[in-house]
PDB file of N, CA and C in Angstrom:
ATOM      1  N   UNK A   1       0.843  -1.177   0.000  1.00  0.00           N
ATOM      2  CA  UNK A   1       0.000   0.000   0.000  1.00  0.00           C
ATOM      3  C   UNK A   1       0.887   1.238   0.000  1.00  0.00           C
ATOM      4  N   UNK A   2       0.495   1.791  -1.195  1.00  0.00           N
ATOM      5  CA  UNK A   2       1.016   3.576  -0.726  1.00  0.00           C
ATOM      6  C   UNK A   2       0.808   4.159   0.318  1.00  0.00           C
ATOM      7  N   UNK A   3       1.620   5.268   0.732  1.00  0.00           N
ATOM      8  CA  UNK A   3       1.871   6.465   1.612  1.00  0.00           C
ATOM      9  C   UNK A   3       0.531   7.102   0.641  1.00  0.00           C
ATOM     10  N   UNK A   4      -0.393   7.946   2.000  1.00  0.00           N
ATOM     11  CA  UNK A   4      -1.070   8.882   1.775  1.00  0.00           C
ATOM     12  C   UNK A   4      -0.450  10.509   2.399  1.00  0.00           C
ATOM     13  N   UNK A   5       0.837  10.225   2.151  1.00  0.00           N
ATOM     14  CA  UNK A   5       1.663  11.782   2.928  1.00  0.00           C
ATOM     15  C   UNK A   5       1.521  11.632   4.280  1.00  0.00           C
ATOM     16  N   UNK A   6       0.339  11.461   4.829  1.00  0.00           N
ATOM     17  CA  UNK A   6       0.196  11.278   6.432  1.00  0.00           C
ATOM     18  C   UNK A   6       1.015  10.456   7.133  1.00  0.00           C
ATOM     19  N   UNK A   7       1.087  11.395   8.472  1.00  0.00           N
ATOM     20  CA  UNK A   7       2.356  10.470  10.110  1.00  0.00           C
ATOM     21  C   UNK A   7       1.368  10.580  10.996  1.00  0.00           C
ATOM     22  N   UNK A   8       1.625   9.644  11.851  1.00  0.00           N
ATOM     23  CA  UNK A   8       1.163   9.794  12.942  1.00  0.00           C
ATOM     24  C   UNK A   8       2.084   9.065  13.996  1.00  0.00           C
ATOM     25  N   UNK A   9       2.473   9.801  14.913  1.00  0.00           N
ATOM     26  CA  UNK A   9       3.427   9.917  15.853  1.00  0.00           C
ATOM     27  C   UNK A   9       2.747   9.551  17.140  1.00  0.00           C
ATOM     28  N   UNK A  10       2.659   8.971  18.018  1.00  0.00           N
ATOM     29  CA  UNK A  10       1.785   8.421  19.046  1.00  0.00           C
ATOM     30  C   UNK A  10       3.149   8.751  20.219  1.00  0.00           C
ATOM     31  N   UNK A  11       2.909   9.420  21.519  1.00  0.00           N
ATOM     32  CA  UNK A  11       3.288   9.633  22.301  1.00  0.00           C
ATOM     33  C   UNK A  11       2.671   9.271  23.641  1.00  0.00           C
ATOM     34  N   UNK A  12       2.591   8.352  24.843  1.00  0.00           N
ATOM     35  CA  UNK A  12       2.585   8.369  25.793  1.00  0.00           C
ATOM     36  C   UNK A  12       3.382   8.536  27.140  1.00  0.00           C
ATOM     37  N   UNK A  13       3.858   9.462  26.888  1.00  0.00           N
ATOM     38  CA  UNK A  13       4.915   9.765  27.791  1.00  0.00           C
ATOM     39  C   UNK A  13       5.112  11.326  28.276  1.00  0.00           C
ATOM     40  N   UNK A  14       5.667  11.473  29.285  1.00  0.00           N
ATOM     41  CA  UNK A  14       5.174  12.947  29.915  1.00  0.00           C
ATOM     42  C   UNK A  14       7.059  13.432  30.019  1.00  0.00           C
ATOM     43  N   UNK A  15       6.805  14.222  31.229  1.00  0.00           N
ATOM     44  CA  UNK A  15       8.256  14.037  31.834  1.00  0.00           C
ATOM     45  C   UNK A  15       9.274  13.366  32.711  1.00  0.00           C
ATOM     46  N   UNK A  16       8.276  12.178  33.054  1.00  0.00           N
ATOM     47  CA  UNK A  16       9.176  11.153  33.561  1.00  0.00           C
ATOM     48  C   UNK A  16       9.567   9.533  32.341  1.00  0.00           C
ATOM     49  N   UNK A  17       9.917  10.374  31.138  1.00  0.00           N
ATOM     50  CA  UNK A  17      10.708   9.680  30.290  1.00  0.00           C
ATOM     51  C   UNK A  17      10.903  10.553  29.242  1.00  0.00           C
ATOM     52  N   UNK A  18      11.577  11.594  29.368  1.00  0.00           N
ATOM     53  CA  UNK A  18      12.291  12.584  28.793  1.00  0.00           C
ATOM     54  C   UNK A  18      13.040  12.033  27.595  1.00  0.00           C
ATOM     55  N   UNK A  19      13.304  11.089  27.161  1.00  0.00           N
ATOM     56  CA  UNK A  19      14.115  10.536  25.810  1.00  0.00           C
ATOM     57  C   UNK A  19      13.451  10.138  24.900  1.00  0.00           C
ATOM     58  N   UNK A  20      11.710   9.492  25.222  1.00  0.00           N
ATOM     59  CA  UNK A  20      10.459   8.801  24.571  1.00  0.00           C
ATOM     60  C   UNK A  20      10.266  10.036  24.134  1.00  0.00           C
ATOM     61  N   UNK A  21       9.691  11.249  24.784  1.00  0.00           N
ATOM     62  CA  UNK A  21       9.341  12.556  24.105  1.00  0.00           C
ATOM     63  C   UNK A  21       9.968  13.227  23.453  1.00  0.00           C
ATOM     64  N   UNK A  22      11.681  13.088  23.752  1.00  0.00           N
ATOM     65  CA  UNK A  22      12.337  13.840  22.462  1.00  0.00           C
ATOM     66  C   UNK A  22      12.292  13.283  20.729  1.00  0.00           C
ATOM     67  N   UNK A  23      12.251  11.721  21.098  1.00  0.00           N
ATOM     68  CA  UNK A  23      12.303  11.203  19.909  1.00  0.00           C
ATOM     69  C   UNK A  23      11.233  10.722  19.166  1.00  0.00           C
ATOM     70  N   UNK A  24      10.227  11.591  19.926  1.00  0.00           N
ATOM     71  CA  UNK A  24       8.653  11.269  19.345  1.00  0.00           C
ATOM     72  C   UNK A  24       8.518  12.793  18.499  1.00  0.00           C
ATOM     73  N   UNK A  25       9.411  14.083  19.228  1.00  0.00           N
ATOM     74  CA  UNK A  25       9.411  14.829  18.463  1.00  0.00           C
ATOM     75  C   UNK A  25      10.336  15.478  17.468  1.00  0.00           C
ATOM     76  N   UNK A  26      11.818  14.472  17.229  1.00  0.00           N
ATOM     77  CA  UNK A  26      12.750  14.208  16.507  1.00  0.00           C
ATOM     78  C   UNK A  26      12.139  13.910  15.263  1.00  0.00           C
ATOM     79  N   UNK A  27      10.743  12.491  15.172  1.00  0.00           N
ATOM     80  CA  UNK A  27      10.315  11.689  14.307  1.00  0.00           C
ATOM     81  C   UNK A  27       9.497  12.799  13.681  1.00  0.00           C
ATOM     82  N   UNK A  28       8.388  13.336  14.537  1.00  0.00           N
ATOM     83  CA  UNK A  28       7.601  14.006  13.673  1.00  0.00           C
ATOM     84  C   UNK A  28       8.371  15.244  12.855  1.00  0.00           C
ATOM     85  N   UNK A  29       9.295  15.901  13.952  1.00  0.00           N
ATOM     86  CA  UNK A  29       9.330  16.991  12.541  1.00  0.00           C
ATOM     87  C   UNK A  29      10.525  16.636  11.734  1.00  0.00           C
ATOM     88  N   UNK A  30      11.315  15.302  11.482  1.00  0.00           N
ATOM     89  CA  UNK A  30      11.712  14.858  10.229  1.00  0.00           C
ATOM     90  C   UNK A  30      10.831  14.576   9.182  1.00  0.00           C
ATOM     91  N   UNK A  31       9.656  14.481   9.365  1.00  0.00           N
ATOM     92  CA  UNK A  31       8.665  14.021   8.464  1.00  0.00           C
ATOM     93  C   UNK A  31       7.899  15.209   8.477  1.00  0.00           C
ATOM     94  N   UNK A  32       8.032  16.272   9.170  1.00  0.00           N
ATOM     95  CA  UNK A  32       7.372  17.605   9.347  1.00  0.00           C
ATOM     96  C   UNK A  32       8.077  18.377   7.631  1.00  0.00           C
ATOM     97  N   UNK A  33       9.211  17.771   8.225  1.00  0.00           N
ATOM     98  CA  UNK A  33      11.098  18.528   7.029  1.00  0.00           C
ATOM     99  C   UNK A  33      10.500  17.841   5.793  1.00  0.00           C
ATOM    100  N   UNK A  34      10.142  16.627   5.392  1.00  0.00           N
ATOM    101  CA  UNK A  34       9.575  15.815   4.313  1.00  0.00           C
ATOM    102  C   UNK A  34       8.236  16.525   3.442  1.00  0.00           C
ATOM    103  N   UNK A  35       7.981  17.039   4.157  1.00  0.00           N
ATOM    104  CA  UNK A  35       6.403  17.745   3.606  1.00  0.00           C
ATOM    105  C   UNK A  35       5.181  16.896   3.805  1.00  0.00           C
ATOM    106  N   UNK A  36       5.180  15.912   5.338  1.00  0.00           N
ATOM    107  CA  UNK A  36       4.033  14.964   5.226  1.00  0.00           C
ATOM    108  C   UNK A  36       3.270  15.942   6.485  1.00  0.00           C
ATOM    109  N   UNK A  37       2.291  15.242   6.268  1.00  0.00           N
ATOM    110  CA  UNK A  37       1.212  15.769   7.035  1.00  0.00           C
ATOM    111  C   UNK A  37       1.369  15.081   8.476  1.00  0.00           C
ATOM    112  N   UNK A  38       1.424  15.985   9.483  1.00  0.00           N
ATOM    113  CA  UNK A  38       1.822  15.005  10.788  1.00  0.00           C
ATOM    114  C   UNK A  38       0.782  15.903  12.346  1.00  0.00           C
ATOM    115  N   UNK A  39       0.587  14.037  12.554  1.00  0.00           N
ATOM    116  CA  UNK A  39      -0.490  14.306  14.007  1.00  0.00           C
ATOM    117  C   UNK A  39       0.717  13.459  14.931  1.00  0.00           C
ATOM    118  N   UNK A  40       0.409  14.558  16.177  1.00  0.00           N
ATOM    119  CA  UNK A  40       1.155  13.659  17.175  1.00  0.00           C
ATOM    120  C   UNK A  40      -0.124  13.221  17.929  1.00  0.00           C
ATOM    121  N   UNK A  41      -0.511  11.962  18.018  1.00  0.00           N
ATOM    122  CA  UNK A  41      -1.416  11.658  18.974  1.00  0.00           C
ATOM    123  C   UNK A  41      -0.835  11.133  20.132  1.00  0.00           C
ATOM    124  N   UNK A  42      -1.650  11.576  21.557  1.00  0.00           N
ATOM    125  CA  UNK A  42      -1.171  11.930  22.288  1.00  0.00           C
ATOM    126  C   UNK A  42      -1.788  10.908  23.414  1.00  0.00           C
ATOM    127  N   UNK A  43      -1.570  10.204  24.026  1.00  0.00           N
ATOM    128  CA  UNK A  43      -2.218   9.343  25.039  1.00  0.00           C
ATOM    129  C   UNK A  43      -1.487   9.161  26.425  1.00  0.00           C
ATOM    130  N   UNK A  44      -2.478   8.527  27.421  1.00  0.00           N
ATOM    131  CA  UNK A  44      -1.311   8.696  28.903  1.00  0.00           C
ATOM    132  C   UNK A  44      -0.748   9.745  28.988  1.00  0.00           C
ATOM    133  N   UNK A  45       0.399   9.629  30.177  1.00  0.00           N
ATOM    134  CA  UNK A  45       0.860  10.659  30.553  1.00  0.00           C
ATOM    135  C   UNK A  45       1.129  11.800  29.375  1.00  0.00           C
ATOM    136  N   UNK A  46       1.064  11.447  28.231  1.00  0.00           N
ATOM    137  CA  UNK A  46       1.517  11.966  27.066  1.00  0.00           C
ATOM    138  C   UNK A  46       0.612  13.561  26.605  1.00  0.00           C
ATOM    139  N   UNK A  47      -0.390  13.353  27.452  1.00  0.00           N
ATOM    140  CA  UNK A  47      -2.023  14.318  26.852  1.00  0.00           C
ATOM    141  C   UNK A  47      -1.122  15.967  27.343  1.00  0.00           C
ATOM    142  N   UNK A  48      -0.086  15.491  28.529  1.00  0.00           N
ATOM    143  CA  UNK A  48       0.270  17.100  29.264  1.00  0.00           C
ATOM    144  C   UNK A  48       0.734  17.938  27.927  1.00  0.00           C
ATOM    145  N   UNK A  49       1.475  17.129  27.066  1.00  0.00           N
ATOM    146  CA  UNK A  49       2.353  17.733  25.733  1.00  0.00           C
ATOM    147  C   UNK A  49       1.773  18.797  25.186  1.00  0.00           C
ATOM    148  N   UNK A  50       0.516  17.992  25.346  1.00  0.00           N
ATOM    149  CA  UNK A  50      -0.454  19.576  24.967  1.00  0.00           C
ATOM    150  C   UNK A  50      -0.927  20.953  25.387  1.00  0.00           C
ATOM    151  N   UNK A  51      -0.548  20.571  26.617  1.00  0.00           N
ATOM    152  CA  UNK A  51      -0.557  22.047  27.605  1.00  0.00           C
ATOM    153  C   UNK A  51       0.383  22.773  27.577  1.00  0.00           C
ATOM    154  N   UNK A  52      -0.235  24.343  27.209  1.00  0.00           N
ATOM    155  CA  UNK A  52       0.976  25.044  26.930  1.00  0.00           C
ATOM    156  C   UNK A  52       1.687  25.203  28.304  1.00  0.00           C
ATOM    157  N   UNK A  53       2.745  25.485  27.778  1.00  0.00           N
ATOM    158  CA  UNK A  53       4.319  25.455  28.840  1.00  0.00           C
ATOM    159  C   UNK A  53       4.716  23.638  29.178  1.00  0.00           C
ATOM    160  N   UNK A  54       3.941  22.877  29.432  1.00  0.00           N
ATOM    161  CA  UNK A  54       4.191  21.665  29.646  1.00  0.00           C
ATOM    162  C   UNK A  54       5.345  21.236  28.906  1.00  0.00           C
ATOM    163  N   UNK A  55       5.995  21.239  28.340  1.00  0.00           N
ATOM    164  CA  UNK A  55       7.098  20.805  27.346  1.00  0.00           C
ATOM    165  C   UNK A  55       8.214  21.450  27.742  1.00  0.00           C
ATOM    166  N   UNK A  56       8.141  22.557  28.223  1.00  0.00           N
ATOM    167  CA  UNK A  56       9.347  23.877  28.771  1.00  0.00           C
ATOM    168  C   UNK A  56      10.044  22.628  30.307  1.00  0.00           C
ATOM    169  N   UNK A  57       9.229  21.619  30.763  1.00  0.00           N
ATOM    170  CA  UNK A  57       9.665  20.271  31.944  1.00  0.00           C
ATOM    171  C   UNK A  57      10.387  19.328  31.055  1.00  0.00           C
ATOM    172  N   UNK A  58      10.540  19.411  29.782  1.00  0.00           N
ATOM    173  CA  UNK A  58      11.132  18.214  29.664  1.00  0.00           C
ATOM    174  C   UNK A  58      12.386  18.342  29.190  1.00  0.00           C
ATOM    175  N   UNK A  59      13.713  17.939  30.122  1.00  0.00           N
ATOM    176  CA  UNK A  59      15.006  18.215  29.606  1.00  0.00           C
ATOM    177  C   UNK A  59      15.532  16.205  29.526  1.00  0.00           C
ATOM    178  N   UNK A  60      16.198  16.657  28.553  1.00  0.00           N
ATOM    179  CA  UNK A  60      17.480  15.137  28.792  1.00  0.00           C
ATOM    180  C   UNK A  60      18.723  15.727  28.663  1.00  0.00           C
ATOM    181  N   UNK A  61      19.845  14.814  29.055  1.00  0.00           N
ATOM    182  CA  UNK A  61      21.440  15.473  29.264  1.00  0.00           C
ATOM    183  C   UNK A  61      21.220  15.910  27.770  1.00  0.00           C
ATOM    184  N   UNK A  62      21.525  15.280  26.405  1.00  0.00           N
ATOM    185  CA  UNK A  62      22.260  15.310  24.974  1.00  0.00           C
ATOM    186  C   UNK A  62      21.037  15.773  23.826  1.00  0.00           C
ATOM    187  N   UNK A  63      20.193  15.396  24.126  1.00  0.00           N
ATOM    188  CA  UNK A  63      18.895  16.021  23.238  1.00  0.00           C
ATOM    189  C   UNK A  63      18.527  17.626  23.452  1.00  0.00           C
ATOM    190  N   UNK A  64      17.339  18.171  22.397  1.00  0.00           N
ATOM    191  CA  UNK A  64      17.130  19.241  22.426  1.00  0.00           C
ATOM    192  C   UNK A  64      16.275  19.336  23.900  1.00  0.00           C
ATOM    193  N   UNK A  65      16.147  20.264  23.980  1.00  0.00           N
ATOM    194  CA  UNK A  65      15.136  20.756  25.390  1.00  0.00           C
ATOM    195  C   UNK A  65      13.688  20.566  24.634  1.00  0.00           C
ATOM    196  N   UNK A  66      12.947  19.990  25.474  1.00  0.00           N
ATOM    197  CA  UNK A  66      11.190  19.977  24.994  1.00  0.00           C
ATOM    198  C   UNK A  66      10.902  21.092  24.881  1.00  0.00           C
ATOM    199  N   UNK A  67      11.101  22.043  25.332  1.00  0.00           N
ATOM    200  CA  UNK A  67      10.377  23.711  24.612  1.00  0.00           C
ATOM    201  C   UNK A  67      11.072  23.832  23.317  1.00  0.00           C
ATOM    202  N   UNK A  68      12.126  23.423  22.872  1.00  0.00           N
ATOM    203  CA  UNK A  68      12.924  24.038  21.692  1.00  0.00           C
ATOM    204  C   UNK A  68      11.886  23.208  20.774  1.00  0.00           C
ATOM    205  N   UNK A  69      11.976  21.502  21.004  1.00  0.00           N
ATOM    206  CA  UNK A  69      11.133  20.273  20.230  1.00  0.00           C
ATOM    207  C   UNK A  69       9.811  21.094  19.728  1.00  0.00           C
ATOM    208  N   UNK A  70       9.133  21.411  21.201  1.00  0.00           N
ATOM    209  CA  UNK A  70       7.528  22.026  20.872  1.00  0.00           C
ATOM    210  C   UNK A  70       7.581  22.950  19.930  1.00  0.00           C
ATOM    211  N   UNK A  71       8.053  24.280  20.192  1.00  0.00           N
ATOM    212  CA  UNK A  71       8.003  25.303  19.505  1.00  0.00           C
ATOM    213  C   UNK A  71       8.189  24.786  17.745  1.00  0.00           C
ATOM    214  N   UNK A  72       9.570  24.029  17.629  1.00  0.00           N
ATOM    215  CA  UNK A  72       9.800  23.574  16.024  1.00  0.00           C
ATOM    216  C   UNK A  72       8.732  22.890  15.588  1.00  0.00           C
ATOM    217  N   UNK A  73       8.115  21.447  16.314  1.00  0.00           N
ATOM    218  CA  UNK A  73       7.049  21.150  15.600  1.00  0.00           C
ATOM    219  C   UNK A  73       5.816  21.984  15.616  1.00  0.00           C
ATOM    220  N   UNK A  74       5.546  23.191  16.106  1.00  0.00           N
ATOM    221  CA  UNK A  74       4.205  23.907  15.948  1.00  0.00           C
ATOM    222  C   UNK A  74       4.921  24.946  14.656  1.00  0.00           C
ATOM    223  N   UNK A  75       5.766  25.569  14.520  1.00  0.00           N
ATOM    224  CA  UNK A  75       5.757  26.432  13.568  1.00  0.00           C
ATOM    225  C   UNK A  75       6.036  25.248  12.267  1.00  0.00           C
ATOM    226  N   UNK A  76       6.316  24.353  11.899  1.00  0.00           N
ATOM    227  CA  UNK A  76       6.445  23.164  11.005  1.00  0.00           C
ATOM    228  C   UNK A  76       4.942  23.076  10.555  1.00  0.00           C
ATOM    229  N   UNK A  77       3.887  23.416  11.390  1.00  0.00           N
ATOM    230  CA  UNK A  77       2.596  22.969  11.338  1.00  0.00           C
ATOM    231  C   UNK A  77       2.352  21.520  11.580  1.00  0.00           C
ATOM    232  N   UNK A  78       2.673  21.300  12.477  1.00  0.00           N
ATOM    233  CA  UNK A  78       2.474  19.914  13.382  1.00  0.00           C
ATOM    234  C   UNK A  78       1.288  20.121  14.637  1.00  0.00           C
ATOM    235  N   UNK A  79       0.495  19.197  14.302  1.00  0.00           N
ATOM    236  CA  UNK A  79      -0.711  18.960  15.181  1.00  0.00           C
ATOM    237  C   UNK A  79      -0.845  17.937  16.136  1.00  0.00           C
ATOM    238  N   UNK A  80      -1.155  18.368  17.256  1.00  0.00           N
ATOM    239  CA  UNK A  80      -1.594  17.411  18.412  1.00  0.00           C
ATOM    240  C   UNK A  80      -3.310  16.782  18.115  1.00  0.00           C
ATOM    241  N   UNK A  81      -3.496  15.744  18.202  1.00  0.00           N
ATOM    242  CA  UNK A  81      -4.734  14.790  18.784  1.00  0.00           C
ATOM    243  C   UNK A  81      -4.434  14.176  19.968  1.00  0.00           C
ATOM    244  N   UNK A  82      -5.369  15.086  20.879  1.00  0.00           N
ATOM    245  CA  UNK A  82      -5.111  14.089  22.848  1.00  0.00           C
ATOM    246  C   UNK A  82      -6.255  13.567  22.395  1.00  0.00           C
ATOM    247  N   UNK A  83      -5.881  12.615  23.193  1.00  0.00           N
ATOM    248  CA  UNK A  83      -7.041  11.756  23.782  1.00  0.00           C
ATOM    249  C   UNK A  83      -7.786  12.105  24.900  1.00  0.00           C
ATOM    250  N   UNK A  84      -9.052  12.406  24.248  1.00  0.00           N
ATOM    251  CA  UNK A  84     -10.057  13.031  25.855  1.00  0.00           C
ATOM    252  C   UNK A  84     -10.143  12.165  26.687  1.00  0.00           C
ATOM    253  N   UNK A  85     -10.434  10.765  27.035  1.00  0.00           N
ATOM    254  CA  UNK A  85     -10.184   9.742  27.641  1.00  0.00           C
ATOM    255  C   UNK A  85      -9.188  10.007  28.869  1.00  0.00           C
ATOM    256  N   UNK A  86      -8.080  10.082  28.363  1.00  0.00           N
ATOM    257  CA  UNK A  86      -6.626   9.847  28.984  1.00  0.00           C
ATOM    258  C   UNK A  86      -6.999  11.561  29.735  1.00  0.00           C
ATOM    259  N   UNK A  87      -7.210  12.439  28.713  1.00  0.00           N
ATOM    260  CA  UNK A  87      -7.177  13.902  29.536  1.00  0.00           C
ATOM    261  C   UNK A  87      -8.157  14.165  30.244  1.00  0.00           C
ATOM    262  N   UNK A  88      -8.848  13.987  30.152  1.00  0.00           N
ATOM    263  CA  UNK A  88     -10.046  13.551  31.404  1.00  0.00           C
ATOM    264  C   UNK A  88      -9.897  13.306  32.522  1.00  0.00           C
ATOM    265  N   UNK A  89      -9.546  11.737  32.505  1.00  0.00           N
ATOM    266  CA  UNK A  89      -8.980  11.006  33.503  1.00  0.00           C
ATOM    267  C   UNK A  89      -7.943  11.938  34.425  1.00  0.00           C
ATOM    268  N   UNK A  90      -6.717  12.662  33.692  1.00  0.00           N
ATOM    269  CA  UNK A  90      -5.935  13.652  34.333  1.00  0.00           C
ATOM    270  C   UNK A  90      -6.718  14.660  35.335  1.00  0.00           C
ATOM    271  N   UNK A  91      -8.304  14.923  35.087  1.00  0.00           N
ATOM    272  CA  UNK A  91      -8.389  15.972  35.560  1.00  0.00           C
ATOM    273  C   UNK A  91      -7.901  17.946  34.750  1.00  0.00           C
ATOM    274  N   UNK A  92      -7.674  17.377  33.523  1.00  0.00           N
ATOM    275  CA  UNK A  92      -6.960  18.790  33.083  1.00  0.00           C
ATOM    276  C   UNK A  92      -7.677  19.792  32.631  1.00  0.00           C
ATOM    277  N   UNK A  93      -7.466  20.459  32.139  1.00  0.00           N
ATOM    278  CA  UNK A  93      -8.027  21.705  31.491  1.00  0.00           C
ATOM    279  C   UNK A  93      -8.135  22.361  30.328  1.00  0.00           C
ATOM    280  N   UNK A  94      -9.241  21.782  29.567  1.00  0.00           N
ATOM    281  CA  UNK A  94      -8.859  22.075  28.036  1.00  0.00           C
ATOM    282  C   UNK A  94      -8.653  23.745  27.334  1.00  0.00           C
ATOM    283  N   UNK A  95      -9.083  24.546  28.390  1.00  0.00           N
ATOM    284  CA  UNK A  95      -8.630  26.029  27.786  1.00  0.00           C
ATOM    285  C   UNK A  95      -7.106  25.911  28.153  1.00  0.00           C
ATOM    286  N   UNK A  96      -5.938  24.911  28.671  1.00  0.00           N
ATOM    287  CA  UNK A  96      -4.959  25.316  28.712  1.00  0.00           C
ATOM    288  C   UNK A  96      -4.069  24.738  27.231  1.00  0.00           C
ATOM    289  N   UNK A  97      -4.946  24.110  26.570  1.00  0.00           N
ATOM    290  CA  UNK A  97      -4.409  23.212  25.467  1.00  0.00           C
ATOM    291  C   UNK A  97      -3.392  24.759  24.405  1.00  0.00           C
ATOM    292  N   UNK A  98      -2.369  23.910  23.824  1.00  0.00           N
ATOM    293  CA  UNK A  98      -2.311  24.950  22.896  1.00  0.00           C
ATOM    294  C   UNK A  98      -2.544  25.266  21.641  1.00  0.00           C
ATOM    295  N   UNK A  99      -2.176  25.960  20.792  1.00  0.00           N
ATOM    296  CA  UNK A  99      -3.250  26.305  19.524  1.00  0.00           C
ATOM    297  C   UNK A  99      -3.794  25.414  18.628  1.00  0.00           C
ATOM    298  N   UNK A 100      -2.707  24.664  18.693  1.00  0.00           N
ATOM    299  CA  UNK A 100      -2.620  23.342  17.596  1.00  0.00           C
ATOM    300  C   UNK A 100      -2.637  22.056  18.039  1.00  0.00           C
ATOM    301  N   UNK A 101      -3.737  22.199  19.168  1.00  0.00           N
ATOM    302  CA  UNK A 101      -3.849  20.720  20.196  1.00  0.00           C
ATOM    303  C   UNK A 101      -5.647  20.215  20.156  1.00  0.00           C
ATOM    304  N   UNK A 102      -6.030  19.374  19.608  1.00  0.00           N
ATOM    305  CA  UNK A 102      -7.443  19.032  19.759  1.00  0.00           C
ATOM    306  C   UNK A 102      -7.561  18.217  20.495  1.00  0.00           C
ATOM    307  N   UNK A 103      -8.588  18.250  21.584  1.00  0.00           N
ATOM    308  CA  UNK A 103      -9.224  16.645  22.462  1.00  0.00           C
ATOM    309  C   UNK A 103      -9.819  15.862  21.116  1.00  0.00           C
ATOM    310  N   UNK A 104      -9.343  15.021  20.432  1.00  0.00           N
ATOM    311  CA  UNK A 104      -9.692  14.331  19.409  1.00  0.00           C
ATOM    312  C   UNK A 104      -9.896  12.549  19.718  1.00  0.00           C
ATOM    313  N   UNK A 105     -10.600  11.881  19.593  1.00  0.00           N
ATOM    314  CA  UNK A 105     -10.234  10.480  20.101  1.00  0.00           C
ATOM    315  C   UNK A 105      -9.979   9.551  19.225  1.00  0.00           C
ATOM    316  N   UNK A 106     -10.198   7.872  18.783  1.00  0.00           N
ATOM    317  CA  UNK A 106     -10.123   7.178  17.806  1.00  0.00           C
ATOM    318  C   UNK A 106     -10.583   7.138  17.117  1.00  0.00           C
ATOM    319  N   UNK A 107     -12.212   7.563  17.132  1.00  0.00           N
ATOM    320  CA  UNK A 107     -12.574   7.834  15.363  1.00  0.00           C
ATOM    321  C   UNK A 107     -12.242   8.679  14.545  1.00  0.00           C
ATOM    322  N   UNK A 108     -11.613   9.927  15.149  1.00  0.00           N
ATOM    323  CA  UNK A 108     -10.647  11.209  13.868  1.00  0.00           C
ATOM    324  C   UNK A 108      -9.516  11.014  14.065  1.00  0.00           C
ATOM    325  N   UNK A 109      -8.832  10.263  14.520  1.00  0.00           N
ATOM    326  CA  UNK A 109      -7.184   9.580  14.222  1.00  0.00           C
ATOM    327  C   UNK A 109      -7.383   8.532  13.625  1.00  0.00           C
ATOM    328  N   UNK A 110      -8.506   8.067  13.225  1.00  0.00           N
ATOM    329  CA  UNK A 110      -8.719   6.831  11.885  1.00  0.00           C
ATOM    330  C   UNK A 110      -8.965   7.281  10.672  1.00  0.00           C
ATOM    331  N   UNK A 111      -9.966   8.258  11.125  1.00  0.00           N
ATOM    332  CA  UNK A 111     -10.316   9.354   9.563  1.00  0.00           C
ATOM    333  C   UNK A 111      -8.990  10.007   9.407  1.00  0.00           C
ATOM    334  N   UNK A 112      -8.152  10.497   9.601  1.00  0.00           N
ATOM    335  CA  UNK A 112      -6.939  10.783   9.559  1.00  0.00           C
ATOM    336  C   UNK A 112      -5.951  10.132   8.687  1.00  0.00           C
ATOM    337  N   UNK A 113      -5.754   9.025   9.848  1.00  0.00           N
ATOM    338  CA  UNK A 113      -5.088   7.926   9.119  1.00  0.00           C
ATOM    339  C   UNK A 113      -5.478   7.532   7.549  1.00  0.00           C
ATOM    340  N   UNK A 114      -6.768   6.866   7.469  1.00  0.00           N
ATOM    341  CA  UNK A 114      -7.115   6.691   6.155  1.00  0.00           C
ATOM    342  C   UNK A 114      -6.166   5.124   5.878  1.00  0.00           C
ATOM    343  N   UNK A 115      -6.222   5.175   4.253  1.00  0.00           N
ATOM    344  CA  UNK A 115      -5.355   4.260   4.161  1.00  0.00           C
ATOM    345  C   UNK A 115      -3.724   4.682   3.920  1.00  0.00           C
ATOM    346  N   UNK A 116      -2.830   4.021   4.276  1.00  0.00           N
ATOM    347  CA  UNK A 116      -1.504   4.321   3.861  1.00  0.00           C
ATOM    348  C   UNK A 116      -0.870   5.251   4.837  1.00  0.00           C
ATOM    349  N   UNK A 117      -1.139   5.511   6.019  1.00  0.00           N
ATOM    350  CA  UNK A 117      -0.573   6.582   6.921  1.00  0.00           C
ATOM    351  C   UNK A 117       0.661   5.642   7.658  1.00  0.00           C
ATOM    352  N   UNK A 118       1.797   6.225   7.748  1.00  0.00           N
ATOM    353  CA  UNK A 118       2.825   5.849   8.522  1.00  0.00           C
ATOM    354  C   UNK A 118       2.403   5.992   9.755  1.00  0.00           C
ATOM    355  N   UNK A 119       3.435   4.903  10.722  1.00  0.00           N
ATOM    356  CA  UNK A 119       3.010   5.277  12.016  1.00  0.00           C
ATOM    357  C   UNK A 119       4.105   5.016  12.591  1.00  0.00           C
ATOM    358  N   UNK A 120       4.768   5.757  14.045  1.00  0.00           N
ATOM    359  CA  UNK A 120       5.617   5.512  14.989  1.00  0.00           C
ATOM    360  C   UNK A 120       4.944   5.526  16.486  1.00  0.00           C
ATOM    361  N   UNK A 121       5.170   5.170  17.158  1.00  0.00           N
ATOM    362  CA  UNK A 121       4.721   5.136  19.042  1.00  0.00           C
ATOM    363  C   UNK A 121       5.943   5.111  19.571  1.00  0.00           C
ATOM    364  N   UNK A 122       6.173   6.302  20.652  1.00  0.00           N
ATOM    365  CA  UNK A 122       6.786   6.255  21.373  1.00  0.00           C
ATOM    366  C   UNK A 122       6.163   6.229  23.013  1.00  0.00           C
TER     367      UNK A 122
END
């Protein structure tokens, strides 16, 4: 099956695995650099990614800093899908989401997907 241009990048991870989130956002905006169309969907601890400043917590020794990651994949035009489920469950706050973050669940990350969408999980 062909590529329909579409990624989808699956992240569950917050800031207590700082290396899962850099290289969830390493993946997307190499494929951001490609010209594909890219969702980071976002599950578990992973839903905070979407809160603005939340990313400004995530450092590792040798990788970029999660605010540098965030900022590149939003001006790339890279989109978040949380999972309302998972953000729910948190207790969070969807006016803190940021611009390019939807509470989206599995039936519009399937319509998304379509046929032929790449996929990574970190």
């Amino acid at each position: 099956m062909a590529s329909n241009g579409r990624v989808i990048v699956g992240c569950s991870h917050g800031e207590e695995d700082p290396d899962s989130v850099a290289v969830a956002y390493l993946t997307a905006g190499a494929a951001l650099d490609q010209g594909k169309d890219v969702v980071m969907w976002l599950t578990s601890d992973g839903v905070r990614l979407g809160l603005d400043g939340y990313a400004n917590q995530i450092r590792t020794d040798r990788d970029p800093s999660g605010e540098l990651l965030h900022a590149q994949f939003a001006e790339k035009g890279g989109r978040f899908y949380v999972c309302p489920i998972c953000f729910n469950e948190r207790d969070l706050d969807d006016g803190e989401l940021v611009s390019n973050a939807e509470l989206k669940g599995a039936t519009p990350l399937m319509e998304f997907a379509g046929d032929g969408a790449m996929t990574f999980t970190y």
